[in-house]
PDB file of N, CA and C in Angstrom:
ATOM      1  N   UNK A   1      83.535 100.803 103.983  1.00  0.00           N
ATOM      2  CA  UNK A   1      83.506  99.359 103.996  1.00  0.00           C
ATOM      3  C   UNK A   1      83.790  98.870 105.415  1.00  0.00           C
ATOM      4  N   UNK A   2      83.311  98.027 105.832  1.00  0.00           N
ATOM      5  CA  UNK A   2      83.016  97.213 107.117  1.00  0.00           C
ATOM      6  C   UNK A   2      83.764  95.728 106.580  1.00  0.00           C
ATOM      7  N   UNK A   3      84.890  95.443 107.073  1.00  0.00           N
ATOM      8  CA  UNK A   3      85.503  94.205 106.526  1.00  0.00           C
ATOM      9  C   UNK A   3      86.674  94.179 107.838  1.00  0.00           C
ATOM     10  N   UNK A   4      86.808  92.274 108.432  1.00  0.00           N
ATOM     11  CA  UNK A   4      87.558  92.767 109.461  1.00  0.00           C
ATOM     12  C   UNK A   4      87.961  91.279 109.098  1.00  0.00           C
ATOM     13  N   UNK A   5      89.379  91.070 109.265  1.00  0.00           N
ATOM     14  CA  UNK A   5      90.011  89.811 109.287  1.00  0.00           C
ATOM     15  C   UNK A   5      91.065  89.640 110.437  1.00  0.00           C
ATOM     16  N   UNK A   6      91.227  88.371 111.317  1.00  0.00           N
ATOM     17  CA  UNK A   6      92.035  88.499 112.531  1.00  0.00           C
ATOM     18  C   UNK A   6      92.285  87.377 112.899  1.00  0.00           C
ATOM     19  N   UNK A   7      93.464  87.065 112.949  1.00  0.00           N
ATOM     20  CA  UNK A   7      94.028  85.723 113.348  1.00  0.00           C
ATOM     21  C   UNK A   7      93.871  85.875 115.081  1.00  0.00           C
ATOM     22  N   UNK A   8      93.646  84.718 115.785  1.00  0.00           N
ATOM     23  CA  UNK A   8      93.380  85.064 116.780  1.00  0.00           C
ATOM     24  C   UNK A   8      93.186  83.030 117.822  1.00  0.00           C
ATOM     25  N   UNK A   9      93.116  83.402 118.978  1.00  0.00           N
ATOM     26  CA  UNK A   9      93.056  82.240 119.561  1.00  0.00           C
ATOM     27  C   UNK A   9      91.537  82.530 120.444  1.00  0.00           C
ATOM     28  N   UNK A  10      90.350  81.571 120.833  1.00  0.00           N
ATOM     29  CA  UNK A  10      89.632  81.291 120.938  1.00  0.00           C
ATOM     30  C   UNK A  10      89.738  81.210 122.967  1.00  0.00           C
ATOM     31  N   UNK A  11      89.325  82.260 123.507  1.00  0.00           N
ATOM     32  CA  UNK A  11      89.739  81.881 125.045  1.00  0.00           C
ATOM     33  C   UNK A  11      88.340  81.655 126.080  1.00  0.00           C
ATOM     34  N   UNK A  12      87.146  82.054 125.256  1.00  0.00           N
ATOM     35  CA  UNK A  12      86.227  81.086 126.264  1.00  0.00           C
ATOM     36  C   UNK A  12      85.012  81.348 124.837  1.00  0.00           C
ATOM     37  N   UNK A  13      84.214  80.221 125.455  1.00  0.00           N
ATOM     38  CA  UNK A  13      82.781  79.770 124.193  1.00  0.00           C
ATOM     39  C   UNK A  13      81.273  79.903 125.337  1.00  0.00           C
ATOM     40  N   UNK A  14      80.610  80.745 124.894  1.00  0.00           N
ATOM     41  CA  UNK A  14      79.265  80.514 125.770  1.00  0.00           C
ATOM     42  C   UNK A  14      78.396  79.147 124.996  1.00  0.00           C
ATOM     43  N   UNK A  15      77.477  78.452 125.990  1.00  0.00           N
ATOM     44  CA  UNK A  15      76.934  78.325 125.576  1.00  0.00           C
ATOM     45  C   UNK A  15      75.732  78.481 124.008  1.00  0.00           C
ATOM     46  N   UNK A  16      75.664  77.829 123.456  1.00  0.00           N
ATOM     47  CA  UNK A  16      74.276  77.819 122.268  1.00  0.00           C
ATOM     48  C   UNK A  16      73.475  78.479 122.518  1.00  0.00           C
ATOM     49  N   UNK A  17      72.459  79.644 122.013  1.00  0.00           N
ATOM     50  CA  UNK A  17      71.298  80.186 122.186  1.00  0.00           C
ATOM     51  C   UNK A  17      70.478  80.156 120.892  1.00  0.00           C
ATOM     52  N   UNK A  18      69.384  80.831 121.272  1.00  0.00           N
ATOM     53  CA  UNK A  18      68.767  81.039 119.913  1.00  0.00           C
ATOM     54  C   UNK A  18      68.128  82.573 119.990  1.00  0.00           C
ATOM     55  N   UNK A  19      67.625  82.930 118.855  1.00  0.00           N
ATOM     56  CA  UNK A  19      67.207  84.296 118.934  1.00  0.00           C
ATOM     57  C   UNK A  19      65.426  84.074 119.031  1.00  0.00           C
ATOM     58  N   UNK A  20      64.989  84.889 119.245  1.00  0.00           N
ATOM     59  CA  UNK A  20      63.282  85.124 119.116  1.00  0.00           C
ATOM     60  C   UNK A  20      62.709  84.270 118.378  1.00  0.00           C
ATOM     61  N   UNK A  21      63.651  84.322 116.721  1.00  0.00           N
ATOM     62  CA  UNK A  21      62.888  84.183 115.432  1.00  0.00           C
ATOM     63  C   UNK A  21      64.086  82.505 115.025  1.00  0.00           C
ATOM     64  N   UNK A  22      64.384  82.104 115.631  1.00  0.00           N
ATOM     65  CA  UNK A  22      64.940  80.540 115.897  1.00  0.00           C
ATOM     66  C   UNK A  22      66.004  79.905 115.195  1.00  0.00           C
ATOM     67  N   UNK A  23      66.918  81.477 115.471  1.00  0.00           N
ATOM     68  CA  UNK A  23      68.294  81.479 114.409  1.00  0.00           C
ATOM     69  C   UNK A  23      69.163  81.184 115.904  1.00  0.00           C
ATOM     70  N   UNK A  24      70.260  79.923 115.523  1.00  0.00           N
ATOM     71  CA  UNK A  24      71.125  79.450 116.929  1.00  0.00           C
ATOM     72  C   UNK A  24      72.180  80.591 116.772  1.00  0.00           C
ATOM     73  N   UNK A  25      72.267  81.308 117.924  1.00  0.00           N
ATOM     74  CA  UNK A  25      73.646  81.856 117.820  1.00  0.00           C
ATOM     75  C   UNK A  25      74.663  81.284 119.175  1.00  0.00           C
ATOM     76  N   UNK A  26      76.193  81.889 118.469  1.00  0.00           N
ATOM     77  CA  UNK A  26      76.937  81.481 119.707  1.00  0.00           C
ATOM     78  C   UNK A  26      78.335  82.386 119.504  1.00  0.00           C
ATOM     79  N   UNK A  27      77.969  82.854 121.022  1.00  0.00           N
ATOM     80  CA  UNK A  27      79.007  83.890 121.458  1.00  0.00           C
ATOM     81  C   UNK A  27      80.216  83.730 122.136  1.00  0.00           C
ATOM     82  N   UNK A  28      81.501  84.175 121.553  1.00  0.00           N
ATOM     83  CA  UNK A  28      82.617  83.441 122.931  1.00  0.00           C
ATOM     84  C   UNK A  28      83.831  85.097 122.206  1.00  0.00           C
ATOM     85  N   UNK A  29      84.638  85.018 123.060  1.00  0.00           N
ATOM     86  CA  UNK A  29      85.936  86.084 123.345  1.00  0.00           C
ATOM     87  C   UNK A  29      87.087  85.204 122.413  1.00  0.00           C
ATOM     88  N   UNK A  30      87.964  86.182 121.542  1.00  0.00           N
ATOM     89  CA  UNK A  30      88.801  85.857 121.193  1.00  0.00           C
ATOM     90  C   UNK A  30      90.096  86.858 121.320  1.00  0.00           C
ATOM     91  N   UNK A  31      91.175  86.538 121.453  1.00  0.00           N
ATOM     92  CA  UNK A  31      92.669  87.026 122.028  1.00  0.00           C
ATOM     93  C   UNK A  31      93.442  86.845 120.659  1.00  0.00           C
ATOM     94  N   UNK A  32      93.598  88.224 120.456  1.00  0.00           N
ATOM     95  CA  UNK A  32      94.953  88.783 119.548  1.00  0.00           C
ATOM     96  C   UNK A  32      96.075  89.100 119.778  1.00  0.00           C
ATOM     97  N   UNK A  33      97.449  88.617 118.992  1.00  0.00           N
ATOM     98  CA  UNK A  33      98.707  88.893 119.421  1.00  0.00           C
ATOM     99  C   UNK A  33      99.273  89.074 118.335  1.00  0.00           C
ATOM    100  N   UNK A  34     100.103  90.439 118.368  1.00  0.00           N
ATOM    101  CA  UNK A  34     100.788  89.905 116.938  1.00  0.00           C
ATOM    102  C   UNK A  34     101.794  91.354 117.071  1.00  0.00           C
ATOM    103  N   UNK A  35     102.534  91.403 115.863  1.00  0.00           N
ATOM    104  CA  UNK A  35     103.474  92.698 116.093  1.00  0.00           C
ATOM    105  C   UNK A  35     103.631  93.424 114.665  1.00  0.00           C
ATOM    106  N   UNK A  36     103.120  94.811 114.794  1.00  0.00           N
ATOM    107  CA  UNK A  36     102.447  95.365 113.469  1.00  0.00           C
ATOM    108  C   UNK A  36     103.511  96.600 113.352  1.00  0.00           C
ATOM    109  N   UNK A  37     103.626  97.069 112.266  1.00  0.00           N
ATOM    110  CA  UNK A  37     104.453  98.562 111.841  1.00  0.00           C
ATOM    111  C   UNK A  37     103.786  99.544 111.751  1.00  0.00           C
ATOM    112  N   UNK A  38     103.861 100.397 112.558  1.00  0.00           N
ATOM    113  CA  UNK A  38     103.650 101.704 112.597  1.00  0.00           C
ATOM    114  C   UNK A  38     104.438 102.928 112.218  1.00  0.00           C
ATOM    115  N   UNK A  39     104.098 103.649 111.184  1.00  0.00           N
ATOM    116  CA  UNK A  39     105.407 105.270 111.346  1.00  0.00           C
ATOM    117  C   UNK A  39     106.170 104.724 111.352  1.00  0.00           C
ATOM    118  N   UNK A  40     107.111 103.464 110.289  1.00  0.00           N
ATOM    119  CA  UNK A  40     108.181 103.227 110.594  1.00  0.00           C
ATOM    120  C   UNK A  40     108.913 102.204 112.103  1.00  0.00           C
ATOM    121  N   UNK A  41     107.775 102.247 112.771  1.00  0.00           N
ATOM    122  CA  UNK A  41     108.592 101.598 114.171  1.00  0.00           C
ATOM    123  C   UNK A  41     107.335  99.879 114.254  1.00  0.00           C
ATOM    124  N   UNK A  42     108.245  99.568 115.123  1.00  0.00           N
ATOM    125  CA  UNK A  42     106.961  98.358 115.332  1.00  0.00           C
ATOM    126  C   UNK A  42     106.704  97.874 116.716  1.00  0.00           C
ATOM    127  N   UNK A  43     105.354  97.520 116.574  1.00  0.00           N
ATOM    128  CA  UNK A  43     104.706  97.718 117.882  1.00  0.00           C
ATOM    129  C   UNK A  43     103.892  96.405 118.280  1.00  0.00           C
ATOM    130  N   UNK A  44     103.583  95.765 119.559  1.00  0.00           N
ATOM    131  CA  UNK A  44     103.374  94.747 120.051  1.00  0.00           C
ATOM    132  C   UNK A  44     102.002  94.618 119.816  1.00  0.00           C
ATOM    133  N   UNK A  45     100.949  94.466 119.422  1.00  0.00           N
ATOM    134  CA  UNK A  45      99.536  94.287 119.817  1.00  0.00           C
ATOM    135  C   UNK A  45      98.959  93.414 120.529  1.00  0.00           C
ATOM    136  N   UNK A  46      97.844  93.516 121.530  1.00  0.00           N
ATOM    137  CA  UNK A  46      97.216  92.429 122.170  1.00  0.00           C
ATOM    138  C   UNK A  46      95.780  93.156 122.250  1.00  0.00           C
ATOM    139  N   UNK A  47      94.952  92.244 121.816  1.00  0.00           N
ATOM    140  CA  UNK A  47      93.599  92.770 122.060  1.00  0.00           C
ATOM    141  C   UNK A  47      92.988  91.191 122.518  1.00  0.00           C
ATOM    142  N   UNK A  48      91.703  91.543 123.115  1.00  0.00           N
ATOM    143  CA  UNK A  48      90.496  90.808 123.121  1.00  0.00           C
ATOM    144  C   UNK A  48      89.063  91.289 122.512  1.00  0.00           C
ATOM    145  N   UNK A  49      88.236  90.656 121.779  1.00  0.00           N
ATOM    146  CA  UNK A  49      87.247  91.310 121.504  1.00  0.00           C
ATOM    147  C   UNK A  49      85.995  90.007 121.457  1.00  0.00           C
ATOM    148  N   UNK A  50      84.732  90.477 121.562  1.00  0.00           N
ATOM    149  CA  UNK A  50      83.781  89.111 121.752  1.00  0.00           C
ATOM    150  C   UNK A  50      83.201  89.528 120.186  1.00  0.00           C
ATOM    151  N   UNK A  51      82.851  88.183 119.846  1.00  0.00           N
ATOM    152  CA  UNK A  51      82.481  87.954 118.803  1.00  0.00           C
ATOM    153  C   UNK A  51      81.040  87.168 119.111  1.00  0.00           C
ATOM    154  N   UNK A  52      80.892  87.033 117.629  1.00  0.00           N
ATOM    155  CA  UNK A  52      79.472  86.050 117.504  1.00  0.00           C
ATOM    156  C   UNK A  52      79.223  85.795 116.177  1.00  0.00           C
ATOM    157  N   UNK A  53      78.820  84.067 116.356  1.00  0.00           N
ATOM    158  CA  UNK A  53      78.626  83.528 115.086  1.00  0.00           C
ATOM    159  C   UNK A  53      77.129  82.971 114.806  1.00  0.00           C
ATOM    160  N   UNK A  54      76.501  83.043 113.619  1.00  0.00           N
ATOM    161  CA  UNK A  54      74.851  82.332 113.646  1.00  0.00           C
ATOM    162  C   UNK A  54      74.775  82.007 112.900  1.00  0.00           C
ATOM    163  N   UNK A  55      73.215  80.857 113.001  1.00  0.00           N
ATOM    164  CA  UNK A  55      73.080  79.899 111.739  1.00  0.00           C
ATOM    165  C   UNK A  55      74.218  79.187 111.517  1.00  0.00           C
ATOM    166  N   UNK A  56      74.431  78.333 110.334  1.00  0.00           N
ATOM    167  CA  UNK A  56      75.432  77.022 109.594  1.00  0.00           C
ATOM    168  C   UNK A  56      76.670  77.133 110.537  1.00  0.00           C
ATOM    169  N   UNK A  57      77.526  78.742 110.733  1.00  0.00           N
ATOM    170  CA  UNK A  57      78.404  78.640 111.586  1.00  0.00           C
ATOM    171  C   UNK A  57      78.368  78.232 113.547  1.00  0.00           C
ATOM    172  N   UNK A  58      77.301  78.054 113.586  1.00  0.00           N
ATOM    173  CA  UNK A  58      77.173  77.824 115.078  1.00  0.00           C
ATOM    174  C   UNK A  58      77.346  76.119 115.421  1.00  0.00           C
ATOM    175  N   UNK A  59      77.627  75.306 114.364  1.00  0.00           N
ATOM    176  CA  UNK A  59      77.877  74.070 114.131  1.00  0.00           C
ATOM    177  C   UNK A  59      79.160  73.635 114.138  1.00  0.00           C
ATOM    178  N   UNK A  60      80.075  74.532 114.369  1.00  0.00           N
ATOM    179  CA  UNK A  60      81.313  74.195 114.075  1.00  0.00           C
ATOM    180  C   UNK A  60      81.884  73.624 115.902  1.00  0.00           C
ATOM    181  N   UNK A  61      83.044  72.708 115.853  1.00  0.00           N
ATOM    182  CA  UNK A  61      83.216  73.028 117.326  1.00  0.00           C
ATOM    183  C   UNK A  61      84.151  73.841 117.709  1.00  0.00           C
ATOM    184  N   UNK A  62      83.572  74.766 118.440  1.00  0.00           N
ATOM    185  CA  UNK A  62      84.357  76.320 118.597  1.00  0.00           C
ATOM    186  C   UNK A  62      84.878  75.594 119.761  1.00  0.00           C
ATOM    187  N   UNK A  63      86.536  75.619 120.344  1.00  0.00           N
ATOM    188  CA  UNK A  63      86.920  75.203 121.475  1.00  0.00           C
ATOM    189  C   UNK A  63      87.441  76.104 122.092  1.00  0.00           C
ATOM    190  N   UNK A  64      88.179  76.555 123.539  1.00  0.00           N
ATOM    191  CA  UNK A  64      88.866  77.332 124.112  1.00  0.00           C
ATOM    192  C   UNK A  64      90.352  76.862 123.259  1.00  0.00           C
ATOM    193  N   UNK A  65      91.648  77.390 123.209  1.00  0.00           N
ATOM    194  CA  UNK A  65      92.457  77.727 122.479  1.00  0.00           C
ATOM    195  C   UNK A  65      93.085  77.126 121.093  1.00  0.00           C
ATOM    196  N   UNK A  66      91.608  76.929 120.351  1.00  0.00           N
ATOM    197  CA  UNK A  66      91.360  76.621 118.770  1.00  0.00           C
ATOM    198  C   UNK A  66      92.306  78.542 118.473  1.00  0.00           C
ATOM    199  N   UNK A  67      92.750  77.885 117.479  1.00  0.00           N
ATOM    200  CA  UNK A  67      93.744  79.300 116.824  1.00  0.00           C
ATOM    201  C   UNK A  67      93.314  79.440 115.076  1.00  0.00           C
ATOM    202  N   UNK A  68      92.878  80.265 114.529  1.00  0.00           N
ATOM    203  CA  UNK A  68      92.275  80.543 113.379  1.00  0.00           C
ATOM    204  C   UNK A  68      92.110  81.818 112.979  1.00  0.00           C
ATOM    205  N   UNK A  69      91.739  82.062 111.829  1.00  0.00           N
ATOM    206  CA  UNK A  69      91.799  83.294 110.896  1.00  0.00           C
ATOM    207  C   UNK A  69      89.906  83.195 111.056  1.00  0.00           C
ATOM    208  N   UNK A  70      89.957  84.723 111.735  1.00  0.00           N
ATOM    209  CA  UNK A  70      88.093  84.945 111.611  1.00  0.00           C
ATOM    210  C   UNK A  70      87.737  86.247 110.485  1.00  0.00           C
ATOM    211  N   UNK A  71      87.227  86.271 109.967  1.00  0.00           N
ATOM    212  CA  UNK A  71      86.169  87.557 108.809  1.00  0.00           C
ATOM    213  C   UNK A  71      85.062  87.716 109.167  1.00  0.00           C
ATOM    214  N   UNK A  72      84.959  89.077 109.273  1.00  0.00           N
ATOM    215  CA  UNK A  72      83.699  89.486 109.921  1.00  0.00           C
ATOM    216  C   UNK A  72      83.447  91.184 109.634  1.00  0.00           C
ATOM    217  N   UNK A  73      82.746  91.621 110.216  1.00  0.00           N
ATOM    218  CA  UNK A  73      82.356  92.915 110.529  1.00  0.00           C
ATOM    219  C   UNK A  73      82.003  93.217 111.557  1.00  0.00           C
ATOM    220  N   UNK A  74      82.128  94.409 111.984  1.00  0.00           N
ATOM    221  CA  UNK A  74      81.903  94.941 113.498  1.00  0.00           C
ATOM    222  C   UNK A  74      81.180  95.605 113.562  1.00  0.00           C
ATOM    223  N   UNK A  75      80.093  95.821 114.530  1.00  0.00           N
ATOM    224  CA  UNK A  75      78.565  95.965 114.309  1.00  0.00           C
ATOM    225  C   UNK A  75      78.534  96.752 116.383  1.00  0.00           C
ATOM    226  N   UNK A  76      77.527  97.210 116.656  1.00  0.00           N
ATOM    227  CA  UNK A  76      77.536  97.554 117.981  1.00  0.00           C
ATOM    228  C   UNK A  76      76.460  96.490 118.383  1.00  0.00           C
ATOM    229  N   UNK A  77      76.540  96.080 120.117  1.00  0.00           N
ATOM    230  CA  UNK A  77      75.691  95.048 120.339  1.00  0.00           C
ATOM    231  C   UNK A  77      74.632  95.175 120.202  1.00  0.00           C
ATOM    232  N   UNK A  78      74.095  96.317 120.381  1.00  0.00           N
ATOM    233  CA  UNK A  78      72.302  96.510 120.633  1.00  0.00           C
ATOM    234  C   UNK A  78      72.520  97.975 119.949  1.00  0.00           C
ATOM    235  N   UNK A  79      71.062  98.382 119.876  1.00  0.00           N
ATOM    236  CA  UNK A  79      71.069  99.641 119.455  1.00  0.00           C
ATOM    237  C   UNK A  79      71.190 100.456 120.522  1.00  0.00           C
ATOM    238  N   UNK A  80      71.222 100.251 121.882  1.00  0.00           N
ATOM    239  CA  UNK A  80      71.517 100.792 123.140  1.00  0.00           C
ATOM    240  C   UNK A  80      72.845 101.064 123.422  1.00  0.00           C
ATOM    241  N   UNK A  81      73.770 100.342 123.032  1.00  0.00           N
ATOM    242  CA  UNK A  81      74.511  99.735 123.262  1.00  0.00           C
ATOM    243  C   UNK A  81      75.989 100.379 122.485  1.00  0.00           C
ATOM    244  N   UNK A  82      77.173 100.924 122.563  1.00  0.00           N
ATOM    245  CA  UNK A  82      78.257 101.179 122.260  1.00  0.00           C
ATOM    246  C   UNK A  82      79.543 100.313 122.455  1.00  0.00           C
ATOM    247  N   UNK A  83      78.847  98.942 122.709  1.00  0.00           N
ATOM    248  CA  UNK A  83      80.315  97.957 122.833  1.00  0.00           C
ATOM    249  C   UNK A  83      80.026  97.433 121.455  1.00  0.00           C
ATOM    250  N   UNK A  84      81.149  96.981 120.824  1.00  0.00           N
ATOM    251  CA  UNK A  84      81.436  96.214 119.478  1.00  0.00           C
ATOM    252  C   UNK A  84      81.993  95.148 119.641  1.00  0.00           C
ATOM    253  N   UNK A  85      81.312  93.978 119.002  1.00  0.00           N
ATOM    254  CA  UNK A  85      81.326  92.801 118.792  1.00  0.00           C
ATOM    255  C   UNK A  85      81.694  92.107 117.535  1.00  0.00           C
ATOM    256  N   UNK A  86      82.109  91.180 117.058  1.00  0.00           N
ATOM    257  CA  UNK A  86      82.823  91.249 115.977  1.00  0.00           C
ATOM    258  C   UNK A  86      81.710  89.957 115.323  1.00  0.00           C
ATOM    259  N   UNK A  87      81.221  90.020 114.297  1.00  0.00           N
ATOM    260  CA  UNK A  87      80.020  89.323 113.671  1.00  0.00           C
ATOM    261  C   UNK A  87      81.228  88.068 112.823  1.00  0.00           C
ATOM    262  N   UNK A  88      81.220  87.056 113.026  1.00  0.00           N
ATOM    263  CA  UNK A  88      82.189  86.174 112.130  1.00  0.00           C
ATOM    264  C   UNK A  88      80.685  85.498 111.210  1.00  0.00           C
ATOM    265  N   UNK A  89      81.702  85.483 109.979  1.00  0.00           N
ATOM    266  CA  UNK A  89      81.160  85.172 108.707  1.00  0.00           C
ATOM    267  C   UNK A  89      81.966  83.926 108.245  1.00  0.00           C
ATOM    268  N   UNK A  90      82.779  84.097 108.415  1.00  0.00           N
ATOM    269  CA  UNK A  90      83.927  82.796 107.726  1.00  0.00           C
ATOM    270  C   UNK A  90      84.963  82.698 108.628  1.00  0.00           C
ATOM    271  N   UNK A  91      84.947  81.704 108.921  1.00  0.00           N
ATOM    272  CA  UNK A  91      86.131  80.863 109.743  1.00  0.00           C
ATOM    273  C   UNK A  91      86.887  80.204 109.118  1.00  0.00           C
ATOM    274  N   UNK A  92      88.555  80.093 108.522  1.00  0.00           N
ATOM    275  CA  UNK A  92      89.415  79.398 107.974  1.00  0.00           C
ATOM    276  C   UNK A  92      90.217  78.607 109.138  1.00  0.00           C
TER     277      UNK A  92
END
């Protein structure tokens, strides 16, 4: 299963695009913080990871440090490609 949920703050928004076939997408970086249990001990986390949202969700106004719960799946960018991007599906 491919299922990814992440509270997270919003630290830059690209521009609107569209694809070939005239689906809007829109890509921006989001920043994780939080402090998780491991083996008993607990540990600081910080990540960044870029995401991307399309169609109905590309309507929303995505701002720089909007803070929200994203769901998604993680997918690689291209088939060339070995960076992972995080596909948001639902934004709370």
């Amino acid at each position: 299963m491919n299922e990814l949920s992440l509270t997270g703050e919003i630290i830059h928004v690209e521009p609107l695009r569209f694809t070939p076939a005239g689906v809007p997408l829109k890509e921006f970086r989001l920043k994780h913080e939080s402090q998780q249990t491991e083996a008993k001990f607990n540990k600081k986390v910080f990540l960044e990871i870029n995401c991307i949202v399309a169609g109905e969700q590309t309507k929303l106004n995505l701002q720089p440090g909007d803070k929200k719960v994203f769901q998604g799946f993680l997918e690689k960018r291209s088939q060339k490609s070995n960076q992972i991007i995080f596909h948001i599906t639902h934004i709370e």
